[in-house]
Protein backbone atom coordinates (compact mmCIF):
# COMPACT_ATOMS: atom_id res chain seq x y z
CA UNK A 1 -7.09 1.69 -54.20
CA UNK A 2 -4.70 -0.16 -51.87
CA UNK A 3 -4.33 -3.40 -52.24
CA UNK A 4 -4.04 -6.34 -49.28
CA UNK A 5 -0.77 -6.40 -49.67
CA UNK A 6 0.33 -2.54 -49.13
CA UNK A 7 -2.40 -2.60 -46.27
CA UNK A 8 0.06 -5.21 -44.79
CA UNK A 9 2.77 -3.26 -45.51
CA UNK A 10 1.37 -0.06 -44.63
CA UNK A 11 0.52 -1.61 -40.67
CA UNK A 12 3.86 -3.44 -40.50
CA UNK A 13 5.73 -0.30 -40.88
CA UNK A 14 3.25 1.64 -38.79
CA UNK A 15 3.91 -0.53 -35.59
CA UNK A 16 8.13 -0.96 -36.78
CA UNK A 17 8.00 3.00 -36.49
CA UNK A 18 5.97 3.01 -33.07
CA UNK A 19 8.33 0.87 -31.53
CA UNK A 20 11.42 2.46 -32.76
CA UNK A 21 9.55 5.94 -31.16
CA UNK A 22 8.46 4.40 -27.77
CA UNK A 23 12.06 3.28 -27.51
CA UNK A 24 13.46 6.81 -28.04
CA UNK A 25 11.32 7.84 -25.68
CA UNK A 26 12.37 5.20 -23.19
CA UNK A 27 16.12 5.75 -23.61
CA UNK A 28 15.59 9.57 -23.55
CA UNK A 29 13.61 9.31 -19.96
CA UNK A 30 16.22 7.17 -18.48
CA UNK A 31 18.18 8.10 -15.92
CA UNK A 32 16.25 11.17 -16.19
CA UNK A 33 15.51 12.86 -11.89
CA UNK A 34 12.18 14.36 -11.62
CA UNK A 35 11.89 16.37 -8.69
CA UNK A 36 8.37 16.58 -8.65
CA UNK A 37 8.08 12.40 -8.24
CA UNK A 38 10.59 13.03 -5.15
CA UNK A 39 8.48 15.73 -4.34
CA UNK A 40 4.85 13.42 -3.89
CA UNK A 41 6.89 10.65 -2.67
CA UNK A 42 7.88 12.79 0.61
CA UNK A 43 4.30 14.29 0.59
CA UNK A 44 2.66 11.11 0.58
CA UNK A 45 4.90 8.24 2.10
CA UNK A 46 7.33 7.92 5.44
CA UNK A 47 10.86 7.17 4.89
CA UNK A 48 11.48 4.79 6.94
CA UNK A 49 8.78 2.81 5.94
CA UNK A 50 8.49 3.46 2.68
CA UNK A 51 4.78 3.20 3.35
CA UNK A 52 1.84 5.53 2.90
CA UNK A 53 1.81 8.46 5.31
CA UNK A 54 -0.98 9.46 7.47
CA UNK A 55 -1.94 12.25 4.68
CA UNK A 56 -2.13 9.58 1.94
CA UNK A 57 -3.93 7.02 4.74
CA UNK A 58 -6.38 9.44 4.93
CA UNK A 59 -7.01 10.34 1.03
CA UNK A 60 -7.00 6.22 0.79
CA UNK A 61 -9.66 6.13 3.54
CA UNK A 62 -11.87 9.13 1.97
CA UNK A 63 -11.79 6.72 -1.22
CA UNK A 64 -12.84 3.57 0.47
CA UNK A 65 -15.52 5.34 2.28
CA UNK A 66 -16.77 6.30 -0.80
CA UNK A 67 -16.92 3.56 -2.41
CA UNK A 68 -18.63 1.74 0.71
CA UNK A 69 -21.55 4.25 0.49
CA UNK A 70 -22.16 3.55 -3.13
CA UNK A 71 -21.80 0.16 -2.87
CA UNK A 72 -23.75 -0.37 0.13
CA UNK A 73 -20.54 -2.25 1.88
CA UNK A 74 -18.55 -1.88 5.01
CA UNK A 75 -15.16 -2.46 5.25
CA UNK A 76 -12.07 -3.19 8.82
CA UNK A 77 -9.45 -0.94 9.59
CA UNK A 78 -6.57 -2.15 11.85
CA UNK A 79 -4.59 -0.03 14.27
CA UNK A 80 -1.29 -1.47 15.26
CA UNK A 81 0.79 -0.15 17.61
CA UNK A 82 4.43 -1.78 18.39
CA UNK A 83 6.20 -0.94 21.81
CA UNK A 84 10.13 -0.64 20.31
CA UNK A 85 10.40 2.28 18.75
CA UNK A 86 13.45 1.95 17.45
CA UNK A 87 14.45 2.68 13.34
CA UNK A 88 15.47 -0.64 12.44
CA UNK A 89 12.65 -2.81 14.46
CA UNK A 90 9.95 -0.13 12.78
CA UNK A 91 10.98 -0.92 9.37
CA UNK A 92 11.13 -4.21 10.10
CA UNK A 93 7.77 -4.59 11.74
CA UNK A 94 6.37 -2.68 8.38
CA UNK A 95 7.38 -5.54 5.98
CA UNK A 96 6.34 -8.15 8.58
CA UNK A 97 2.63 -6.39 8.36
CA UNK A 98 2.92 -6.11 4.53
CA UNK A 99 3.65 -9.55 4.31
CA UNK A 100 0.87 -10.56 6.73
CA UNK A 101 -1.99 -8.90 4.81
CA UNK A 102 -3.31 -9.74 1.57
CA UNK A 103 -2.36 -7.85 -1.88
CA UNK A 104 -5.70 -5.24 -1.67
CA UNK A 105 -4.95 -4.63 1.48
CA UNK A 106 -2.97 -0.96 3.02
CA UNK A 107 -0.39 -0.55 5.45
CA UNK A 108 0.23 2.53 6.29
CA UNK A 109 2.37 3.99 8.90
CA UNK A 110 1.01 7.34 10.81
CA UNK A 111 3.98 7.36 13.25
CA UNK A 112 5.46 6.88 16.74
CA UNK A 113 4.93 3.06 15.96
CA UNK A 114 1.81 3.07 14.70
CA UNK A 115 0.24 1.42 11.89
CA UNK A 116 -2.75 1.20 10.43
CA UNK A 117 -4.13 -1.09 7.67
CA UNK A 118 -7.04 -0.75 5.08
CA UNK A 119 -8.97 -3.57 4.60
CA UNK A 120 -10.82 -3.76 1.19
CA UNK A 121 -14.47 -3.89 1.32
CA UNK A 122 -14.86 -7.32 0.50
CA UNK A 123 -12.84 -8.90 3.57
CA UNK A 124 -15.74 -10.60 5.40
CA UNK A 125 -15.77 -10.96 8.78
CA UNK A 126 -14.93 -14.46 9.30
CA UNK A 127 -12.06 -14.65 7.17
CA UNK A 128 -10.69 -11.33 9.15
CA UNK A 129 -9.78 -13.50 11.88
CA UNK A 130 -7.45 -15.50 9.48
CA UNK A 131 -5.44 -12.22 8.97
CA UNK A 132 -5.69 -10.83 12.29
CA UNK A 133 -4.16 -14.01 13.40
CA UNK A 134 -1.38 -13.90 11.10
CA UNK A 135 -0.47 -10.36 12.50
CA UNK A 136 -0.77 -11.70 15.90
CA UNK A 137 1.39 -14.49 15.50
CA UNK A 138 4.01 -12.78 13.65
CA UNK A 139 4.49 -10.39 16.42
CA UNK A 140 5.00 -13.36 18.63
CA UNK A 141 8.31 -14.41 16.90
CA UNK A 142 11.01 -12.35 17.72
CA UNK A 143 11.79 -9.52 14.92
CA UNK A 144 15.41 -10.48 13.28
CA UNK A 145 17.70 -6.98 12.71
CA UNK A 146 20.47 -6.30 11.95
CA UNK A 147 21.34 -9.97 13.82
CA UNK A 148 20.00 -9.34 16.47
CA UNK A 149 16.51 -10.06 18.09
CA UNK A 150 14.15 -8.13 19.00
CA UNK A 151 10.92 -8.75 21.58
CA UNK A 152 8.11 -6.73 19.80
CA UNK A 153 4.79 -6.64 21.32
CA UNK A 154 1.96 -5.40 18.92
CA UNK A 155 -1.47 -4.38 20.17
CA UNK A 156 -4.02 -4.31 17.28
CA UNK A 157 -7.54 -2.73 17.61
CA UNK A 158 -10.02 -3.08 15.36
CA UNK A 159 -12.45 -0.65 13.09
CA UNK A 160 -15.37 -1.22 11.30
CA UNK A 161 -17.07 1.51 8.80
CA UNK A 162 -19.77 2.23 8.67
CA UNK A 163 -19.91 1.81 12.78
CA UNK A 164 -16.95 4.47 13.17
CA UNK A 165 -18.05 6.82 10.59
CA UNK A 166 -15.19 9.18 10.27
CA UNK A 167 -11.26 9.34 9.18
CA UNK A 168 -10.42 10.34 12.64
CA UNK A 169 -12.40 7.76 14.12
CA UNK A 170 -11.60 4.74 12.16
CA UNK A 171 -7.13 5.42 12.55
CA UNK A 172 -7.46 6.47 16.05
């Protein structure tokens, strides 16, 4: 019978060896290029934006649908379209929407200036406003690239599901 002591002894040397094997591991991964993760990342996401790509706005919406119908809830989407279409002002206007929303939120950008953002299903109405605000007035400043400004004007229209009941008609 083992003893309290070997137990001890036994465990300690049972995690000493799991590290030293997740660390092999890590090291051997390293630096490692996996074609397949560039693969989904140009599948799924834009590169300019680096955000989520109409195809993964709309597997993202198919979710949150779901999960409004189960859990009896609604939830906002958020179309916003800028007027300069220009490289550097779009990928500037998508971190001054990821910045505006909240950490469950989506930004997504389907393209030709257009943005949309998911709303999770527990934004209520009244704090909306708060956020729709904060998009409004941070299209009011003018957009800093590249030093120069830029005049961007945003128009934002809003969604609600269940009231638009479909993909196409909650990002169009």
């Amino acid at each position: 019978m083992i003893g309290c002591e070997e137990l001890n002894y036994l465990l300690v040397a049972g995690l000493v060896f799991s590290a030293y094997m997740y660390i092999i591991q890590k090291n051997r991964f390293k630096g490692v290029h996996y074609p397949e993760a560039d693969l989904i990342k140009k599948a799924y996401f834009d590169p300019l934006t680096g955000l989520p790509n109409r195809e993964n706005i709309n597997i993202i919406l198919d979710d949150q649908i779901y999960r409004c119908d189960r859990h009896d809830k609604s939830f906002y989407t958020a179309m916003v379209t800028i007027d300069n279409l220009s490289d550097s002002v779009i990928a500037e206007s998508a971190s001054v929407l990821s910045n505006s929303i909240r950490n469950e939120d989506i930004v997504g950008y389907i393209s030709q200036g257009v943005f949309v953002i998911i709303f999770n299903e527990y934004l209520e109405e009244a704090n909306s406003y708060i956020i729709f605000d904060r998009i409004r007035e941070a299209f009011e400043e003018e957009l800093i690239v590249d030093n120069h400004s830029f005049k961007v004007s945003a128009t934002i229209v809003i969604n609600t599901y269940p009231e638009k009941s479909t993909v196409e008609e909650l990002i169009n």
